[in-house]
C-alpha atoms as a PDB file:
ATOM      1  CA  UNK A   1      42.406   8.191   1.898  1.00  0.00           C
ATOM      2  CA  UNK A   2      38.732   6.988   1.523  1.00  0.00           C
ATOM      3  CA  UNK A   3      35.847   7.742  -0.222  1.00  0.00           C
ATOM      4  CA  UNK A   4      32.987   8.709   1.180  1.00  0.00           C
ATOM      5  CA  UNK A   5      29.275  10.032  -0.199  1.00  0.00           C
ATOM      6  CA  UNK A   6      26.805  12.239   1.289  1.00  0.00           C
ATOM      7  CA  UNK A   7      23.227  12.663   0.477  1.00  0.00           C
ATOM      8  CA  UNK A   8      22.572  16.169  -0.322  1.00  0.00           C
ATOM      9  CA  UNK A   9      18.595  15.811   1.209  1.00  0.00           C
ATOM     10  CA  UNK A  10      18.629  13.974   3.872  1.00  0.00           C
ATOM     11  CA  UNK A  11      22.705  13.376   4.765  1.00  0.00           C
ATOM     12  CA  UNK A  12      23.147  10.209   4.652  1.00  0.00           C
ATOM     13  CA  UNK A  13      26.864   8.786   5.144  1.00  0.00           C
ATOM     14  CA  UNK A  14      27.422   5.754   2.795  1.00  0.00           C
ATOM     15  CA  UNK A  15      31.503   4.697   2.386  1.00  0.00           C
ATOM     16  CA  UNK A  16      32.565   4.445  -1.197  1.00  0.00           C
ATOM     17  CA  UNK A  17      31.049   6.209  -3.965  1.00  0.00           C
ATOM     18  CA  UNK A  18      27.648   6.443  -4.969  1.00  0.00           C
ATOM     19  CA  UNK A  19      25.412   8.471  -7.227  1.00  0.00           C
ATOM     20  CA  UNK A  20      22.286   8.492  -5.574  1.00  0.00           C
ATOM     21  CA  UNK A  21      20.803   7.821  -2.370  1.00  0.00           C
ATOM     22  CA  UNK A  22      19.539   4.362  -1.448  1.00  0.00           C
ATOM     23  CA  UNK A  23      16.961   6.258   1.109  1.00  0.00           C
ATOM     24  CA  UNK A  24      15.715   9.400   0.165  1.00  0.00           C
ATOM     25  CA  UNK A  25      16.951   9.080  -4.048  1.00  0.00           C
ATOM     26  CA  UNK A  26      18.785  12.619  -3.274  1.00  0.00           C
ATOM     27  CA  UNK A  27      22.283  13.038  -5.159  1.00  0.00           C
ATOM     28  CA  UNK A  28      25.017  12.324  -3.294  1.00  0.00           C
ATOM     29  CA  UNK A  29      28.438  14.017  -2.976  1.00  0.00           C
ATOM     30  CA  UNK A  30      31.708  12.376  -3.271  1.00  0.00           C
ATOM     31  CA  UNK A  31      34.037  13.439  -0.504  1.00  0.00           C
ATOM     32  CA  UNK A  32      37.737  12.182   0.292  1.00  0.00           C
ATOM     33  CA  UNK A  33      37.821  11.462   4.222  1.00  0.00           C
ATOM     34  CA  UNK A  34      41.372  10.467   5.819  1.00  0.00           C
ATOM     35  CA  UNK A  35      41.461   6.942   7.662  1.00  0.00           C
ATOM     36  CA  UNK A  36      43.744   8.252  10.820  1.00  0.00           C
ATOM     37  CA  UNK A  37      42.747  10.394  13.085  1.00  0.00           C
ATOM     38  CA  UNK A  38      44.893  13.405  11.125  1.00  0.00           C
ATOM     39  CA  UNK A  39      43.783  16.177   9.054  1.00  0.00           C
ATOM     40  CA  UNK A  40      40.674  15.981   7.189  1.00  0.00           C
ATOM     41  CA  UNK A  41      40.937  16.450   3.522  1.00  0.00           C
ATOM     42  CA  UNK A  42      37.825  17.217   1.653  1.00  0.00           C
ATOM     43  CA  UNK A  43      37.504  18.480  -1.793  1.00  0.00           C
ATOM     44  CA  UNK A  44      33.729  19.618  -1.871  1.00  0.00           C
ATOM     45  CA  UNK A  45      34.502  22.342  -4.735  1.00  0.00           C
ATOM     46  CA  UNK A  46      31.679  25.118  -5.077  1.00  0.00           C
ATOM     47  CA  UNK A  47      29.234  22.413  -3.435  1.00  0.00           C
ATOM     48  CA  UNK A  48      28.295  24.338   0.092  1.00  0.00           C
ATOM     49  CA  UNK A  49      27.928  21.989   3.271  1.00  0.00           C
ATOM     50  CA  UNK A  50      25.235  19.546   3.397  1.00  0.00           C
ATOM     51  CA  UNK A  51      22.225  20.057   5.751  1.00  0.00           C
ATOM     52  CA  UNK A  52      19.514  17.212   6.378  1.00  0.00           C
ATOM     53  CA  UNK A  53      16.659  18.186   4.881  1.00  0.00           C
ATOM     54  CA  UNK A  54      13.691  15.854   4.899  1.00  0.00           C
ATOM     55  CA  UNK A  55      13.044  15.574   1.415  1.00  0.00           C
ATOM     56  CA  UNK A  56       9.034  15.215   2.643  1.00  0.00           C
ATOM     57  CA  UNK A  57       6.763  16.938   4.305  1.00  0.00           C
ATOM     58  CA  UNK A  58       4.828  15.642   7.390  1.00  0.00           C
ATOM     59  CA  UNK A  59       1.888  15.712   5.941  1.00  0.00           C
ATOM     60  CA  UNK A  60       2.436  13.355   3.071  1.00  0.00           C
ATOM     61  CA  UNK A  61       0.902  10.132   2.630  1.00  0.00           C
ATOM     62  CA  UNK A  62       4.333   8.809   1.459  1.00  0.00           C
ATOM     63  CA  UNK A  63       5.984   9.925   5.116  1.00  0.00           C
ATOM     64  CA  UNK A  64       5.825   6.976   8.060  1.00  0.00           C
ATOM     65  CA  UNK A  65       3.161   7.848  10.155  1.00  0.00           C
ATOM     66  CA  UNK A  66       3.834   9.451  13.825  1.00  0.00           C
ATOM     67  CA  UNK A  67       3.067   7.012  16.857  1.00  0.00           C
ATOM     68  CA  UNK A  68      -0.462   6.472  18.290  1.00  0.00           C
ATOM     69  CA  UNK A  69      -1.999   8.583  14.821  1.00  0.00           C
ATOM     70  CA  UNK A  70      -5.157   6.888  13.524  1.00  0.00           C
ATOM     71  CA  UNK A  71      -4.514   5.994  10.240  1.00  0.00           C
ATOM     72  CA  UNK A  72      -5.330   8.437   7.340  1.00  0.00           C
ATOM     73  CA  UNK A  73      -8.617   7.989   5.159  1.00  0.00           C
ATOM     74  CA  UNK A  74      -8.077   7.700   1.576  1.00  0.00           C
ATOM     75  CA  UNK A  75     -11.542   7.063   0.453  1.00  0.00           C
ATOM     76  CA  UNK A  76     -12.782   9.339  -1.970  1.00  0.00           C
ATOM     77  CA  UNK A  77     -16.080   8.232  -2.381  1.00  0.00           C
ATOM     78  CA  UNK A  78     -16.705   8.687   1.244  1.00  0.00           C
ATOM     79  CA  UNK A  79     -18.246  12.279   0.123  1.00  0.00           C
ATOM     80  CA  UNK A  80     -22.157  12.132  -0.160  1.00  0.00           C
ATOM     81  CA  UNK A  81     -21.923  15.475  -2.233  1.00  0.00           C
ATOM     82  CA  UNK A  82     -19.374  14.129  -4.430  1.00  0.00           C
ATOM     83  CA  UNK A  83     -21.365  11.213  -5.254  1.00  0.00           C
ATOM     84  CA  UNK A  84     -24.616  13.115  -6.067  1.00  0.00           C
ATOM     85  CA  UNK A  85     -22.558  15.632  -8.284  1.00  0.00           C
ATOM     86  CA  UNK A  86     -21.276  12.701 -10.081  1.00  0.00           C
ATOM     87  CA  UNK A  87     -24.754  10.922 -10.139  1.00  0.00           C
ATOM     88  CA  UNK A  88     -26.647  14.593 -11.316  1.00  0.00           C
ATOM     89  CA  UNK A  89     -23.596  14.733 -14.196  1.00  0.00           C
ATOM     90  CA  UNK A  90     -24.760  11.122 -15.345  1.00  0.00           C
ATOM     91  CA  UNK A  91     -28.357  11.521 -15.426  1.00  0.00           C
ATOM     92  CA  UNK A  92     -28.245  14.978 -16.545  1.00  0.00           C
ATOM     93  CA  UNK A  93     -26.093  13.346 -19.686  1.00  0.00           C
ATOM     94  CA  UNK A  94     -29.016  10.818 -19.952  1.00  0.00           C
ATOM     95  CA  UNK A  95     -32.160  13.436 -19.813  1.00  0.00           C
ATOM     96  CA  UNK A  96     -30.434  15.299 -22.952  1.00  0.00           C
ATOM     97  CA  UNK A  97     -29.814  11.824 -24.441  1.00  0.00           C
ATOM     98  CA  UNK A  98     -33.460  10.965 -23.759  1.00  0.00           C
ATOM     99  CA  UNK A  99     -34.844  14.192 -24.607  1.00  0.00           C
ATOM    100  CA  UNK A 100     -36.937  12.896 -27.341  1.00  0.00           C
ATOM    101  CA  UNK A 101     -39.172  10.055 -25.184  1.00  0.00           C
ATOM    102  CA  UNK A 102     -41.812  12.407 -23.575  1.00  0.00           C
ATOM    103  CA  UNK A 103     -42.017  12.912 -19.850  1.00  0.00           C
ATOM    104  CA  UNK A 104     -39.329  10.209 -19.180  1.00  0.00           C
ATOM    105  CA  UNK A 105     -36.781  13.287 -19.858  1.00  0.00           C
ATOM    106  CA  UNK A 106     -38.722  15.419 -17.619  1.00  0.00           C
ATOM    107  CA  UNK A 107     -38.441  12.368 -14.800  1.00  0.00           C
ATOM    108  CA  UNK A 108     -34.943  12.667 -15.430  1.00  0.00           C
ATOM    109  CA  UNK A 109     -34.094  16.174 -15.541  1.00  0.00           C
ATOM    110  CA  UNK A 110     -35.435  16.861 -12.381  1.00  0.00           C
ATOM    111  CA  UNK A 111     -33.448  14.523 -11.057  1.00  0.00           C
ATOM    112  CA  UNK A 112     -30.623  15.114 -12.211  1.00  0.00           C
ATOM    113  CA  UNK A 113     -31.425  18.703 -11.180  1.00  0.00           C
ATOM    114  CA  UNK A 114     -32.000  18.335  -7.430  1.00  0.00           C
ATOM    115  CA  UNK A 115     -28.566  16.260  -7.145  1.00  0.00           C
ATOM    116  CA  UNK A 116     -26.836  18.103  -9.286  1.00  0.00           C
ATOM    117  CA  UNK A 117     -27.748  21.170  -6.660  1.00  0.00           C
ATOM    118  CA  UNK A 118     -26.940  18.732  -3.521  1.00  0.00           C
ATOM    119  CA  UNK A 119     -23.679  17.982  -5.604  1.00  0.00           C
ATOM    120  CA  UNK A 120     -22.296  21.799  -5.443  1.00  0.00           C
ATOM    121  CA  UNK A 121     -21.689  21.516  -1.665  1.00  0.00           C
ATOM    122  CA  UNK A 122     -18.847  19.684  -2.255  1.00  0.00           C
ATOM    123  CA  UNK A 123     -15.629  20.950  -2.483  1.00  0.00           C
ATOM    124  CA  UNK A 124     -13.851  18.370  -4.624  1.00  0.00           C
ATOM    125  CA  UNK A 125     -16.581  17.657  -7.663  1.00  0.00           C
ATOM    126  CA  UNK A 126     -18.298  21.030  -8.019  1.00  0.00           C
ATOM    127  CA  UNK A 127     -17.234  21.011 -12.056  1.00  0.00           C
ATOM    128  CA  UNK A 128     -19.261  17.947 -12.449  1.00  0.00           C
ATOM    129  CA  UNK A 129     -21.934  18.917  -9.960  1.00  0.00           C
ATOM    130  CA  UNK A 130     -21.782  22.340 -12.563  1.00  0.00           C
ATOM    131  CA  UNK A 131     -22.226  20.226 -15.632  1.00  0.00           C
ATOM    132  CA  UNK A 132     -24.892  17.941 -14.570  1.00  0.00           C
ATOM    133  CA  UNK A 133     -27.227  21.327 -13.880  1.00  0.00           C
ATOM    134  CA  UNK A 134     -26.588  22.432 -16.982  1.00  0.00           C
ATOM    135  CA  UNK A 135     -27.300  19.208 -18.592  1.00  0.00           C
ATOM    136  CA  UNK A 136     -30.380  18.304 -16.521  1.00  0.00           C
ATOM    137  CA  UNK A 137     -31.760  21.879 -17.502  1.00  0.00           C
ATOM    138  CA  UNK A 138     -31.080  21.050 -21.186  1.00  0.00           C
ATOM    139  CA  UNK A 139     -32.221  18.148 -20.788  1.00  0.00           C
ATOM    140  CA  UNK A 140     -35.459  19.036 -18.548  1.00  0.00           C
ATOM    141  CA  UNK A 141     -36.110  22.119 -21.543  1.00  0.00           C
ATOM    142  CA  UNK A 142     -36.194  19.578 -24.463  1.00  0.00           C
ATOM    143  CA  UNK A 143     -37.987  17.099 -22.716  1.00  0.00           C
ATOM    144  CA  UNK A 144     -40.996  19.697 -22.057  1.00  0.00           C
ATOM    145  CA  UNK A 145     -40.356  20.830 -25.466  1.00  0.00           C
ATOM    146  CA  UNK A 146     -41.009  17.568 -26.713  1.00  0.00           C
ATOM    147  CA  UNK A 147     -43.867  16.491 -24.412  1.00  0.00           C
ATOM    148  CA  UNK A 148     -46.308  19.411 -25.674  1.00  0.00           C
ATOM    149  CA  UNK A 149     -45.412  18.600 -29.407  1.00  0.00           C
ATOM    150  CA  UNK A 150     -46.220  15.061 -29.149  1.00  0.00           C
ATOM    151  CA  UNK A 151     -48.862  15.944 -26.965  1.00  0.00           C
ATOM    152  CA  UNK A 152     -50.342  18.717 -29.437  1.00  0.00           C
ATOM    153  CA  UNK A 153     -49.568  16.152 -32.472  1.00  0.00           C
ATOM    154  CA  UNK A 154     -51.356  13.239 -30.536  1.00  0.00           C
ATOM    155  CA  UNK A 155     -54.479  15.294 -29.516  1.00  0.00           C
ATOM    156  CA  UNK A 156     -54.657  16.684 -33.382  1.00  0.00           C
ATOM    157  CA  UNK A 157     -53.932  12.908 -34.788  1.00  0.00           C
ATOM    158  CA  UNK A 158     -56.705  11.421 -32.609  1.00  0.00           C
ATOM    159  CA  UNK A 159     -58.590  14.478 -33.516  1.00  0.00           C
ATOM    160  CA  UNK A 160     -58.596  13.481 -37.154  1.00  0.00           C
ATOM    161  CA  UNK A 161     -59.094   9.751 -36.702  1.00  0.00           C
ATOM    162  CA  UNK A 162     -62.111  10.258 -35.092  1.00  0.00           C
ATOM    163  CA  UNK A 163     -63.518  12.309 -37.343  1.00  0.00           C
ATOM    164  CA  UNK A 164     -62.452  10.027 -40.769  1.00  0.00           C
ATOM    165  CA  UNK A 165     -62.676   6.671 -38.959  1.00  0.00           C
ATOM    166  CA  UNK A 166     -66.260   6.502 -39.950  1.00  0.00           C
ATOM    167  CA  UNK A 167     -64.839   6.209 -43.823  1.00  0.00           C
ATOM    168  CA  UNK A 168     -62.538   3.077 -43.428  1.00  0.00           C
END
């Protein structure tokens, strides 16, 4: 009597014995096979017949590719919508940061704004496209916030000058 072990995923015969799969990784069951052409001896136990199963789908990018198939694209950048969600996230990050330097924040929010709202079309990066509106409207608030005080603070400091530069 032989050995002999079968895959338990995809069925693979392999003579002698052998934990796993050299194909599919699958474990594989020990069985004893006789050499003659006799009477069959096999002890699977409570282990029920093995099937082939293809241990992945069709559809994966690990599974060899069908004849005369173009070849998937695995670019993920290839989205324009992705990319401006990502882009509105980054400059929406950079009009809060910037809040304080009058109408360069306001530049920026808007910005950040318009492709963080191009950036929601897409299906893959609409948390980022999410958080670079919210930043860009933070952002876009403070920076108007800031531009009338240091507009209101320059008009009352000139204001003054003028009127005491006459002294100095």
């Amino acid at each position: 009597m032989s050995k002999k072990s079968i895959c338990t995923m995809c069925g693979n015969e392999v003579d002698g014995e052998k934990g796993f799969c050299g194909i599919c990784g699958g474990k594989m069951n020990v069985v004893d096979v006789q050499d003659d052409f006799g009477s069959q001896s096999q002890s699977f136990g409570s282990i029920p017949p093995v099937t082939p199963v293809n241990p992945l789908p069709d559809n994966s990018p690990f599974s060899s590719p069908a004849y005369n198939t173009p070849p998937t694209n695995y670019n993920n950048g290839s989205d324009p919508n992705r990319t401006a969600a990502i882009a509105g996230m980054v400059i929406g990050i950079v009009s809060v940061v910037l809040c304080c330097v009058p109408y360069l924040s306001i530049a920026l929010g808007i910005t950040g704004l318009i492709l963080s709202v191009k950036g929601m079309k897409s299906t893959t990066a609409r948390g980022m496209a999410i958080a670079g509106l919210v930043c860009s409207i933070v952002g876009l608030a403070l920076g108007v916030i800031y531009s009338i005080y240091w507009s209101i603070v320059g008009c009352v400091a000139c204001d003054s000058y003028n009127r005491y530069s006459r002294y100095f």
